[in-house]
C-alpha atoms as a PDB file:
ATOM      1  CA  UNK A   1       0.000   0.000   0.000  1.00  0.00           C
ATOM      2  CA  UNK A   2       2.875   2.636   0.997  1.00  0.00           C
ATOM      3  CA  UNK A   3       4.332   2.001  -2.624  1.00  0.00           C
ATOM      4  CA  UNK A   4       1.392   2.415  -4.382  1.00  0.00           C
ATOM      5  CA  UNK A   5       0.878   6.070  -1.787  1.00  0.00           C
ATOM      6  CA  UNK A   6       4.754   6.657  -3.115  1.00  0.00           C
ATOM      7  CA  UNK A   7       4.167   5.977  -7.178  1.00  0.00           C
ATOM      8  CA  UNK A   8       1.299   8.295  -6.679  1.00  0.00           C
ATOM      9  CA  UNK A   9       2.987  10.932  -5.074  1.00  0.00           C
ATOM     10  CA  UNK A  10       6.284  10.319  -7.905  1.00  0.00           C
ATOM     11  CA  UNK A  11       3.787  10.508 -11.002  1.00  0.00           C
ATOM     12  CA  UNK A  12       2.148  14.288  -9.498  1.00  0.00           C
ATOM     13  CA  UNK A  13       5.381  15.700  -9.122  1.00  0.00           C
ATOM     14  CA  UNK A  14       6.584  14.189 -12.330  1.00  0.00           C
ATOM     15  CA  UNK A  15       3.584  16.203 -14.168  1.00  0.00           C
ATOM     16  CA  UNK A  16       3.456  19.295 -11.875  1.00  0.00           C
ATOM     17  CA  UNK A  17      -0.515  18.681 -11.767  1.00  0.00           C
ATOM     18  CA  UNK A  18      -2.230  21.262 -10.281  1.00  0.00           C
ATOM     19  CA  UNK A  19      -5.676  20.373  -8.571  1.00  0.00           C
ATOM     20  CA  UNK A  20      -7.136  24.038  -9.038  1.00  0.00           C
ATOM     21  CA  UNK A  21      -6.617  27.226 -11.130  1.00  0.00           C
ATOM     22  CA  UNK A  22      -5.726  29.129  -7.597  1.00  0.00           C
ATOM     23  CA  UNK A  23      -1.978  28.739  -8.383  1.00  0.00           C
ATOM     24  CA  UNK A  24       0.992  30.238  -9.447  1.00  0.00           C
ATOM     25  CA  UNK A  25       3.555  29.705 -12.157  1.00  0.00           C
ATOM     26  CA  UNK A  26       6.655  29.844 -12.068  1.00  0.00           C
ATOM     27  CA  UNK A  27       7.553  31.472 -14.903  1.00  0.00           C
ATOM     28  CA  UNK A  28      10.664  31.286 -17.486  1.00  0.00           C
ATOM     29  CA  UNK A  29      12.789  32.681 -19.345  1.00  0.00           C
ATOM     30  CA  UNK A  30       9.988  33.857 -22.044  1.00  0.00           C
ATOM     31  CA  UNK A  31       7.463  34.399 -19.856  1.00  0.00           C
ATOM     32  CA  UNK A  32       6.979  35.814 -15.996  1.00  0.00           C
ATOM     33  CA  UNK A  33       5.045  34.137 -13.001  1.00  0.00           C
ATOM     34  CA  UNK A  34       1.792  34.394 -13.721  1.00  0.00           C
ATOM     35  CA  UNK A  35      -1.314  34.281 -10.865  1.00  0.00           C
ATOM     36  CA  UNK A  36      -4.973  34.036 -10.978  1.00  0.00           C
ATOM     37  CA  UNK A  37      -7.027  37.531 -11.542  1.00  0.00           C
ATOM     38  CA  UNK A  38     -10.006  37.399  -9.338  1.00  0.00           C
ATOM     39  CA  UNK A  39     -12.971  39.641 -10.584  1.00  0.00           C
ATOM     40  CA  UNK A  40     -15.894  40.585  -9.817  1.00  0.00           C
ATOM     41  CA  UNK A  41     -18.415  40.110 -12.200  1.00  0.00           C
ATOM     42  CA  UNK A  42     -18.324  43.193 -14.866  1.00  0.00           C
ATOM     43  CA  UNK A  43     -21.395  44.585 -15.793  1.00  0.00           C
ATOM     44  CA  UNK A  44     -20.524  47.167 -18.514  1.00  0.00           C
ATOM     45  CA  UNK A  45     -17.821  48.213 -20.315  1.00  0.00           C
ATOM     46  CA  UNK A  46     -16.493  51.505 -22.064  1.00  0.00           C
ATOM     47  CA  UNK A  47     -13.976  51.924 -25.157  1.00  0.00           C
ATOM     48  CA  UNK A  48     -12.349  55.402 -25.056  1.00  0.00           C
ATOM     49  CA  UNK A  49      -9.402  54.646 -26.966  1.00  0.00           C
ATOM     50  CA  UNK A  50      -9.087  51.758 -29.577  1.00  0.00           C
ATOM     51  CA  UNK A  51      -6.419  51.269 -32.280  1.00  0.00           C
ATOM     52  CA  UNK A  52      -3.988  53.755 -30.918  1.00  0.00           C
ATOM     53  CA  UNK A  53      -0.281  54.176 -29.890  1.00  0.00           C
ATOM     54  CA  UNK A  54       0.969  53.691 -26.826  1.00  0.00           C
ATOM     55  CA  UNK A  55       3.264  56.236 -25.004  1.00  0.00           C
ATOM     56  CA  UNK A  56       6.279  53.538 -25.736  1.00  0.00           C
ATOM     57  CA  UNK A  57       6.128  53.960 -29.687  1.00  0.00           C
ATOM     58  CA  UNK A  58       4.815  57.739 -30.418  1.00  0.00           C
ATOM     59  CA  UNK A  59       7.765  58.045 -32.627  1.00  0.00           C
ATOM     60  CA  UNK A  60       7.497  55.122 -34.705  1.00  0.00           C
ATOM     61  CA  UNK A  61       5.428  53.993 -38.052  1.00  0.00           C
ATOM     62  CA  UNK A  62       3.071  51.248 -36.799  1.00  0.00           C
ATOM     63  CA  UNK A  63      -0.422  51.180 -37.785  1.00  0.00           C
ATOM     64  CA  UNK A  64      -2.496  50.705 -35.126  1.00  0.00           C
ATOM     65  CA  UNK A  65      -5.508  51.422 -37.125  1.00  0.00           C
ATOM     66  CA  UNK A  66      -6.035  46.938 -37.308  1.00  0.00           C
ATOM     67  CA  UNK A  67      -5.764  46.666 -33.581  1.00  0.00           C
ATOM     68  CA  UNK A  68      -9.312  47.562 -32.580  1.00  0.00           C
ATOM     69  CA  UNK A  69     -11.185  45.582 -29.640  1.00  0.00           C
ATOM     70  CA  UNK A  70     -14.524  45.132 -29.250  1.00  0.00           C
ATOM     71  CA  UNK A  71     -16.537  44.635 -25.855  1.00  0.00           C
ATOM     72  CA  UNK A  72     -17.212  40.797 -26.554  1.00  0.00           C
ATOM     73  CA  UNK A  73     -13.025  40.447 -26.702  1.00  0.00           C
ATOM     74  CA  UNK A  74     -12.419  42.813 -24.018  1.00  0.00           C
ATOM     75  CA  UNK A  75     -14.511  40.655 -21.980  1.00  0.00           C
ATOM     76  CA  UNK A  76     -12.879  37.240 -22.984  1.00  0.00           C
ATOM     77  CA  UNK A  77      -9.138  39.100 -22.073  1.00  0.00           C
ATOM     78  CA  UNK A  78     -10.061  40.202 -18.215  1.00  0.00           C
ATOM     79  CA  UNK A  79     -11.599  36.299 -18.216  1.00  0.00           C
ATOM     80  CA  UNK A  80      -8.344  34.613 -19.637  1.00  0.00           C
ATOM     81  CA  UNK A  81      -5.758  37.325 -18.233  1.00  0.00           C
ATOM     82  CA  UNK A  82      -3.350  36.209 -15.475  1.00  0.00           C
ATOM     83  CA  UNK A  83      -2.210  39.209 -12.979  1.00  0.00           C
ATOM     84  CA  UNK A  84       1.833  39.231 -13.408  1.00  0.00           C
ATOM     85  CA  UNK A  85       4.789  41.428 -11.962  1.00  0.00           C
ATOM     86  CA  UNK A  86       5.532  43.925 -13.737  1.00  0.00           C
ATOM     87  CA  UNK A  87       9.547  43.936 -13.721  1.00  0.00           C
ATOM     88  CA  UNK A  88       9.557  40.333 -14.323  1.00  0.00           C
ATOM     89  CA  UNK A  89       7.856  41.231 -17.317  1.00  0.00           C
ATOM     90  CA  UNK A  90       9.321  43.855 -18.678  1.00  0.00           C
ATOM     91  CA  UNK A  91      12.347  41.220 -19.031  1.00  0.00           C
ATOM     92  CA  UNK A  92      10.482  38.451 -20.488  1.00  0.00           C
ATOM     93  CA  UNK A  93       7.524  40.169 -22.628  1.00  0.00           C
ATOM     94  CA  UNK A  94       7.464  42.190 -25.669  1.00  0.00           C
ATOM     95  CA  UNK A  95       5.805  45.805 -25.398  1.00  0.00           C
ATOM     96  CA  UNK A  96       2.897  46.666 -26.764  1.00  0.00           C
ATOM     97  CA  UNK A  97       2.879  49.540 -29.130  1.00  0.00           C
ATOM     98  CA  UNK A  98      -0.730  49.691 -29.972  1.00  0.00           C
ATOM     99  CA  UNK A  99      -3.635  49.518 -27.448  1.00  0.00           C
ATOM    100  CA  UNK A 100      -7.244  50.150 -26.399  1.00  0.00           C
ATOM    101  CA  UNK A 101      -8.580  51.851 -23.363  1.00  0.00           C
ATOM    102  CA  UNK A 102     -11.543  52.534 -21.505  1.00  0.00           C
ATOM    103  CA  UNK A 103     -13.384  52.229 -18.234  1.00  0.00           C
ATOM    104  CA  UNK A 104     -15.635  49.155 -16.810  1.00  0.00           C
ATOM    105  CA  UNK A 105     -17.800  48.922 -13.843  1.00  0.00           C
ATOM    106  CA  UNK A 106     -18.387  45.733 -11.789  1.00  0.00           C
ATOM    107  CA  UNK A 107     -21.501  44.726 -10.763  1.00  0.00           C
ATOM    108  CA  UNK A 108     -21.050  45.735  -7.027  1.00  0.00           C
ATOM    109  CA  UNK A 109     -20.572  49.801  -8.187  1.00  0.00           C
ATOM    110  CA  UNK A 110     -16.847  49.735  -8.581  1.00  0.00           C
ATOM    111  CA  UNK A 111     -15.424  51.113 -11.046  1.00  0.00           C
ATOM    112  CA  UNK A 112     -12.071  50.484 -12.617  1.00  0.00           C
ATOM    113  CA  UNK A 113      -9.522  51.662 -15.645  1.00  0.00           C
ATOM    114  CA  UNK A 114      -8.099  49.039 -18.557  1.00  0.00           C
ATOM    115  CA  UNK A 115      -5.601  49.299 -20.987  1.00  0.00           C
ATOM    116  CA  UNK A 116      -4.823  46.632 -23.090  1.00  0.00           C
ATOM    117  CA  UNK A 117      -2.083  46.184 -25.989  1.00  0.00           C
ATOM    118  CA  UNK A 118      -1.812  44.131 -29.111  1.00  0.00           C
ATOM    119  CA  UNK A 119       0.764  41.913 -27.010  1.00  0.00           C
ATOM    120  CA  UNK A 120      -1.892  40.557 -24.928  1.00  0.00           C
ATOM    121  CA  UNK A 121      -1.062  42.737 -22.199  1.00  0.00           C
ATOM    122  CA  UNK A 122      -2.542  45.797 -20.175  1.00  0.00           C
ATOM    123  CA  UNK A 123      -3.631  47.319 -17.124  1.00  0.00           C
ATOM    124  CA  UNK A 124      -6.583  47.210 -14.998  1.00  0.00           C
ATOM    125  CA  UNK A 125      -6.548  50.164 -12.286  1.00  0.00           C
ATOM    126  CA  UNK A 126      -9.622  49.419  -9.854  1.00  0.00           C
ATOM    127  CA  UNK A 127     -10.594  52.329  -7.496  1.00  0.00           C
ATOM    128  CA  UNK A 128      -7.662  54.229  -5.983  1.00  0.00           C
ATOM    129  CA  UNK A 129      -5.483  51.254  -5.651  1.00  0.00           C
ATOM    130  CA  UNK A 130      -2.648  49.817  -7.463  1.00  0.00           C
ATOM    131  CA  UNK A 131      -2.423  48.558 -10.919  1.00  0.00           C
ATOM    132  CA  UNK A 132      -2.038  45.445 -11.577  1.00  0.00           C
ATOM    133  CA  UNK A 133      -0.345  44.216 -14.672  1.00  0.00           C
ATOM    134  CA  UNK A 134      -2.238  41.796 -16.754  1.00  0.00           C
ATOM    135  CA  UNK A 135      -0.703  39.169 -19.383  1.00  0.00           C
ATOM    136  CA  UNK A 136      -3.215  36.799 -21.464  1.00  0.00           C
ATOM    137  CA  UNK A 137      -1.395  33.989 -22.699  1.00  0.00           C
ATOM    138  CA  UNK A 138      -4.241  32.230 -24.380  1.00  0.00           C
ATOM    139  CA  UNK A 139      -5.396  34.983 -25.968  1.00  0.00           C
ATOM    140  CA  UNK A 140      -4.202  33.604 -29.169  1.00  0.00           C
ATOM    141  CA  UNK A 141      -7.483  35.368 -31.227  1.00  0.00           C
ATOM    142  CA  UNK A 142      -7.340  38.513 -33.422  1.00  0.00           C
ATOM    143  CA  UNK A 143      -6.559  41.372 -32.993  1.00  0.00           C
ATOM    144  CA  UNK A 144      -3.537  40.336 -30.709  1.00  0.00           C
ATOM    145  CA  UNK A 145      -0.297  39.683 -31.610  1.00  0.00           C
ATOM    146  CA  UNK A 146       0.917  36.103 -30.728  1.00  0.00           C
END
């Protein structure tokens, strides 16, 4: 019986599985840790900005005009984003140069600020506190670049 406890406990560790979605990676070289992003449920959402440059690239010749989200995607991101760090990123992850923006309100009142670029990236600012920085790795869907 202890053997059988003992293969068991080889073959998890052997596959890294993970009994929930409440946990973090550990990242690599090409991408940073990544944790959960708890919500609350969002009841509406506003699109200020779509299809524009971001402060990082005013001087260069992109086109942002193609990278234009809808609410329907902007939805699907917040569901499939991951909250990482920030420096770690900037170190593993590309920048975006284009990017949408806007505000959304959760269901409870709260309101919050997004930004997300074509690199399946962004920034969700709820309240007064902190941003966190978001990165979507299965966002693999157009408009992003992946």
């Amino acid at each position: 019986m202890m053997i059988k406890w003992l293969m068991l406990l080889v073959l998890l560790a052997m596959f890294d599985t993970s009994f929930g979605k409440d946990r973090c990676t550990k990242g690599s070289e090409f991408e940073p840790p990544l944790c959960p992003l708890r919500l609350e449920k969002i009841s509406t959402i506003q699109i200020e900005k779509n299809g524009i440059r971001t402060w990082i690239s005013p001087e260069t010749t992109i086109d942002c005009s193609e990278f234009k989200l809808n609410t329907k995607m902007i939805r699907k991101f917040f569901s499939r984003a991951k909250v990482a760090d920030q420096h770690a990123a900037h170190y593993t992850l590309d920048s975006s140069l284009c990017e949408a923006s806007g505000t959304l309100t959760f269901t409870s009142g709260k309101k919050a600020r997004w930004e997300i670029g074509h690199m399946m990236n962004g920034w969700l600012v709820i309240g007064n506190n902190d941003g966190l920085f978001l990165y979507c790795p299965t966002c693999k869907f157009k408009p992003f670049i992946y």
